[in-house]
N, C-alpha and C. Protein backbone atom coordinates (compact mmCIF):
# COMPACT_ATOMS: atom_id res chain seq x y z
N UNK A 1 -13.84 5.70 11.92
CA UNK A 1 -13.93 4.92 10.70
C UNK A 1 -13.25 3.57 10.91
N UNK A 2 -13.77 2.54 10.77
CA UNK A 2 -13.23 1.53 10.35
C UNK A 2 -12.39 1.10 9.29
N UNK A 3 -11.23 0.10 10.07
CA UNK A 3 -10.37 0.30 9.22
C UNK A 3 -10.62 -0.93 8.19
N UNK A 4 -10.54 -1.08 6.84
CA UNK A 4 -10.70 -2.17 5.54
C UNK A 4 -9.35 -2.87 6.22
N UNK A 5 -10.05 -4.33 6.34
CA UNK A 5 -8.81 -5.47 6.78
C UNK A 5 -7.87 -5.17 5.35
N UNK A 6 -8.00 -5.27 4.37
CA UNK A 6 -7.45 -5.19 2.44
C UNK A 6 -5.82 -4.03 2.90
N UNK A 7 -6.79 -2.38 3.27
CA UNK A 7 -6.49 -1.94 3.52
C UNK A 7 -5.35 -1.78 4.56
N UNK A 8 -5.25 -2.21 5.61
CA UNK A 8 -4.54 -2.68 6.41
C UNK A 8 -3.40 -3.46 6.41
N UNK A 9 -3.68 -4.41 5.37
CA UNK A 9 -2.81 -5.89 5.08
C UNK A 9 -1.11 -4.97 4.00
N UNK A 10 -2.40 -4.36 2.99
CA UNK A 10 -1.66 -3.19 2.06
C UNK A 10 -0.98 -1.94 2.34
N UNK A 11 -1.29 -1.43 3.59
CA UNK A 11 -0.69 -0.76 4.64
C UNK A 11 0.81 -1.67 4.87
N UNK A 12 0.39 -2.43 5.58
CA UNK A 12 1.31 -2.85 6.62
C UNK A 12 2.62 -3.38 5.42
N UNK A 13 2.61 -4.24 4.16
CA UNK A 13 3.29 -4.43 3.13
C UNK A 13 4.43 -3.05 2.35
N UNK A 14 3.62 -2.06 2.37
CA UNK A 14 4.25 -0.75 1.91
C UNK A 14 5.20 -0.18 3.26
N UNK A 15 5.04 -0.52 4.15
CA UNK A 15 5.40 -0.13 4.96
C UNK A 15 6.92 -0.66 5.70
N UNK A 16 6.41 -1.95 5.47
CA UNK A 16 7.70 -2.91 5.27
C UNK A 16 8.97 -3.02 4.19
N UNK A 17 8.17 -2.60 2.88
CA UNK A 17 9.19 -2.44 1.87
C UNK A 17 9.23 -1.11 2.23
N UNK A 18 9.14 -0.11 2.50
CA UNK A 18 10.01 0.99 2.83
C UNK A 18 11.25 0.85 3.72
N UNK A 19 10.92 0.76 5.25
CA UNK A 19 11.71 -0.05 6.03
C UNK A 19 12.94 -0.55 5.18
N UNK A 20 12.62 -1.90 4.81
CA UNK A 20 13.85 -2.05 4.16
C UNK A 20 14.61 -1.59 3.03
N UNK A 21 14.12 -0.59 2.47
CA UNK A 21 14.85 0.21 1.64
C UNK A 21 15.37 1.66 2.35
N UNK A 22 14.99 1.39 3.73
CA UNK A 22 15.75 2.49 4.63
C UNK A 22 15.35 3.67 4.26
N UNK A 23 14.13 3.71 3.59
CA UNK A 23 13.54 5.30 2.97
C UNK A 23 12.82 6.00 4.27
N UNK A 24 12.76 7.08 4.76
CA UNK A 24 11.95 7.50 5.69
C UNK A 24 10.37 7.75 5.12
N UNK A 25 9.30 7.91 6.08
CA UNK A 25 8.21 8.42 5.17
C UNK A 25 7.86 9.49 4.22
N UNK A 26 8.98 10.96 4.91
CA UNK A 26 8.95 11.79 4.53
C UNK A 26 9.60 11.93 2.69
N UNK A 27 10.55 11.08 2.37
CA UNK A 27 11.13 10.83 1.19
C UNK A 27 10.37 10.16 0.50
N UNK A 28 9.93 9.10 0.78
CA UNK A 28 9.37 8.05 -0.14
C UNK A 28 7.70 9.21 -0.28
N UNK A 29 7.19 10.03 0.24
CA UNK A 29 5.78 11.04 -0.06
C UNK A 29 6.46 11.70 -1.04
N UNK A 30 7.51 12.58 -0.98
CA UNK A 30 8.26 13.43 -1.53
C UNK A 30 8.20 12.66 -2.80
N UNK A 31 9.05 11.20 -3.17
CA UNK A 31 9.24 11.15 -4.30
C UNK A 31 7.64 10.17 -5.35
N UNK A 32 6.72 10.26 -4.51
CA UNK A 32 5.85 9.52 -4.78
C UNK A 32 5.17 11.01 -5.40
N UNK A 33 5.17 12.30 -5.00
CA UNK A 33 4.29 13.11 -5.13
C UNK A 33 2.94 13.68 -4.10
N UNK A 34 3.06 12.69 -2.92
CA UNK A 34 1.63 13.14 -2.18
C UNK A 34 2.42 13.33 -0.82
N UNK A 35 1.73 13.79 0.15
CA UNK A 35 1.87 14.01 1.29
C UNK A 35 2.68 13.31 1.88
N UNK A 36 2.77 13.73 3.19
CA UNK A 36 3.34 12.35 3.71
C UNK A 36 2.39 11.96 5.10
N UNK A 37 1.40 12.61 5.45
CA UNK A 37 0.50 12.49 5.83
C UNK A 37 -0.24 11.32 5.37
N UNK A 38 -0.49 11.82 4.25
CA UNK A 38 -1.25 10.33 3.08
C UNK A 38 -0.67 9.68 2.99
N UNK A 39 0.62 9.08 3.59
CA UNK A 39 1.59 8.11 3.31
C UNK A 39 1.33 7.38 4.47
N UNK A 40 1.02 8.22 5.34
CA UNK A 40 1.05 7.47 6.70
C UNK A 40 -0.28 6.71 6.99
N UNK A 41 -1.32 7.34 6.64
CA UNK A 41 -2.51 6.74 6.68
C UNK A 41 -2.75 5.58 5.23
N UNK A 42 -2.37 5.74 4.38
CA UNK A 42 -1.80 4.72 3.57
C UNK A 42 -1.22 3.34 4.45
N UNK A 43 -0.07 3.84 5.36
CA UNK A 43 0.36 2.45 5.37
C UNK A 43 -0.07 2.13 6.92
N UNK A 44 -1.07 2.75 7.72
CA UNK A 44 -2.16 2.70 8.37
C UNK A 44 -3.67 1.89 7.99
N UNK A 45 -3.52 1.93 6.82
CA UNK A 45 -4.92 1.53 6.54
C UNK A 45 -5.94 2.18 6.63
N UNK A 46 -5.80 3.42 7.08
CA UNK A 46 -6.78 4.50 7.24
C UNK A 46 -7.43 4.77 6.33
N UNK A 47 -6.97 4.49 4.69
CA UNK A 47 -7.49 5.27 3.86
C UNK A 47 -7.56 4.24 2.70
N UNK A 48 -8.56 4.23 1.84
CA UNK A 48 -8.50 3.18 0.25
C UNK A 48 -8.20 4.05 -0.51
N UNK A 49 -6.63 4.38 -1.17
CA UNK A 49 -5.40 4.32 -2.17
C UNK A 49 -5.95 4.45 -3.48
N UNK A 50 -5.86 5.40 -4.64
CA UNK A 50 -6.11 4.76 -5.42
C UNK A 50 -5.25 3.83 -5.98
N UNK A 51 -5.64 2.65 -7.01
CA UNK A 51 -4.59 2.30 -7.70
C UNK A 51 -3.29 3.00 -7.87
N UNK A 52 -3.71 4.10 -9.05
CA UNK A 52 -2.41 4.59 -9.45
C UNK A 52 -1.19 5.21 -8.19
N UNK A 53 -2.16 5.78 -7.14
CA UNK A 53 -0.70 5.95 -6.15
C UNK A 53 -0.12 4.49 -5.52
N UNK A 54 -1.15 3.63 -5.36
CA UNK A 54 -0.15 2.74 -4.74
C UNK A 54 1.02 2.14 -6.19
N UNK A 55 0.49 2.44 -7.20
CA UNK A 55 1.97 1.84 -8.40
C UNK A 55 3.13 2.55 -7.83
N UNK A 56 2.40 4.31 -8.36
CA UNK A 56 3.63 5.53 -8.10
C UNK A 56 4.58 4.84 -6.58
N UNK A 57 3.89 4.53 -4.92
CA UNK A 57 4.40 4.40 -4.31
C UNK A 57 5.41 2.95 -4.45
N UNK A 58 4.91 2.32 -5.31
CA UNK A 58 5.64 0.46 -5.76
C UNK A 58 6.45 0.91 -6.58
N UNK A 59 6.33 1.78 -7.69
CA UNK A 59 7.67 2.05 -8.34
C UNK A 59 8.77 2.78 -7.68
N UNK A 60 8.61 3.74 -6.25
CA UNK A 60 9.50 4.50 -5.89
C UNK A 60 10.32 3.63 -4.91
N UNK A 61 9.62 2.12 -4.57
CA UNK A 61 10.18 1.53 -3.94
C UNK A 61 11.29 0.34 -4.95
N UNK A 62 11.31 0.56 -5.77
CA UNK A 62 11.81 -0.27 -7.03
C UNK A 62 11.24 -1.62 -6.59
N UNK A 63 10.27 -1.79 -6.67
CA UNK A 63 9.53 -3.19 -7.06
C UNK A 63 9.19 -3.40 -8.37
N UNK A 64 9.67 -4.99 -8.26
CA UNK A 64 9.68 -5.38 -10.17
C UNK A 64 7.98 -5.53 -9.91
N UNK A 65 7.71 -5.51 -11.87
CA UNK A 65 6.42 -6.07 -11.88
C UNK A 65 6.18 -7.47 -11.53
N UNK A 66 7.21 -7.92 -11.39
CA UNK A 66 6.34 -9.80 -10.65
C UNK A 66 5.90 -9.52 -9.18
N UNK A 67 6.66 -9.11 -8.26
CA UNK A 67 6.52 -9.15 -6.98
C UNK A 67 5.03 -7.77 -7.27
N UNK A 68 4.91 -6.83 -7.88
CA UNK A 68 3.44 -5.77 -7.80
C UNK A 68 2.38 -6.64 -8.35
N UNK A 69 2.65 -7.91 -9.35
CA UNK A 69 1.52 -8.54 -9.74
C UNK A 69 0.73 -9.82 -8.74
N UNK A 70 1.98 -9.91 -8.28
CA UNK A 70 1.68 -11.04 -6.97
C UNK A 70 1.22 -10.24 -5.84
N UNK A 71 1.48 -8.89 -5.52
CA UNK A 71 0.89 -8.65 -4.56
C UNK A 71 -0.92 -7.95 -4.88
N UNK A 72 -1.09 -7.73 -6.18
CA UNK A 72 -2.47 -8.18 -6.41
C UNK A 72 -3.05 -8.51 -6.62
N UNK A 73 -2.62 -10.10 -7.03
CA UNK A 73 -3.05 -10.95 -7.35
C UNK A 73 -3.50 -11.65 -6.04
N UNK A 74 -2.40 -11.31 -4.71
CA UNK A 74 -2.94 -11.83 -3.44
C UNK A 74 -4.01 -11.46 -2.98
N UNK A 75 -3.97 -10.24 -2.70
CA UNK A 75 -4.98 -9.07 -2.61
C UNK A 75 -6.30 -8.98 -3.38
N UNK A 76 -6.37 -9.86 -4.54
CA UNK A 76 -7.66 -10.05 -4.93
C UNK A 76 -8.00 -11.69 -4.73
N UNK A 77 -7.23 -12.27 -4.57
CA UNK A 77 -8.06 -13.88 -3.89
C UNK A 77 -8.40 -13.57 -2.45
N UNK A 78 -7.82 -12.45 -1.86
CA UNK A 78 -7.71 -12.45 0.00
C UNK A 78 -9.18 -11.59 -0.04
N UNK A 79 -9.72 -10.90 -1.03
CA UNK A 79 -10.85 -9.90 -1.29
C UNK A 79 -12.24 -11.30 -1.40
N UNK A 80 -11.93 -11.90 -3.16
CA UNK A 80 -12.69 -13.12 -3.45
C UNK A 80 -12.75 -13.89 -2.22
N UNK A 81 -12.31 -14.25 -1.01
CA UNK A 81 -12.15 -14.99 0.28
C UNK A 81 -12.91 -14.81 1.20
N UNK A 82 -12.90 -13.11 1.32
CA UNK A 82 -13.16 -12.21 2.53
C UNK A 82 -14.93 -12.42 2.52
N UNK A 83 -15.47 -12.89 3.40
CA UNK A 83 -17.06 -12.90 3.71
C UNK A 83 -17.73 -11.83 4.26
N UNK A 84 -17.08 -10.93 4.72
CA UNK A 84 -17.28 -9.76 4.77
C UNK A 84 -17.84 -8.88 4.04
N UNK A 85 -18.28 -7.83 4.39
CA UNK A 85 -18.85 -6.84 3.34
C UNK A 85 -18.19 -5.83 3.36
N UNK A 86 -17.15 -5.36 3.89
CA UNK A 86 -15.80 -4.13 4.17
C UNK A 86 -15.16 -4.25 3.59
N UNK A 87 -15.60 -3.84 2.12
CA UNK A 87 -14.88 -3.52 0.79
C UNK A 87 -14.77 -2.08 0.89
């Protein structure tokens, strides 16, 4: 499967704010509610997220709503941008 560049970008972001909140994967699945399997391919890009887990996973990282609105607000001009068809 190919991986969604979106996907990937949104991966690699969750992945980073974990990191620096020093959460392992296994905790931050735990307190999100899903796997941690799905956590990993989450911040892999392996997989399109629904909305609501990536909030659950943005709130367990204590991200305010400015920095979750900016990051989809990026995420939908980087989409509107993309000439691609790997939505």
């Amino acid at each position: 499967m190919k991986n969604n560049i979106h996907s990937v970008e949104l991966g690699k972001h969750l992945k980073a704010l974990r990191l620096a909140k020093k959460l392992s994967i296994e905790k931050l699945a735990y307190k999100t509610g899903i796997s941690y399997t799905l956590l990993y391919k989450i911040e892999k890009g392996a997989v399109n997220s629904s909305f609501l887990i990536i909030l659950k996973i943005l709130s367990n990282l204590d991200c305010e709503a400015q920095h979750i609105a900016y990051l989809f607000e990026s995420m939908m001009t980087s989409i509107k941008n993309n000439k691609s068809t790997d939505l």
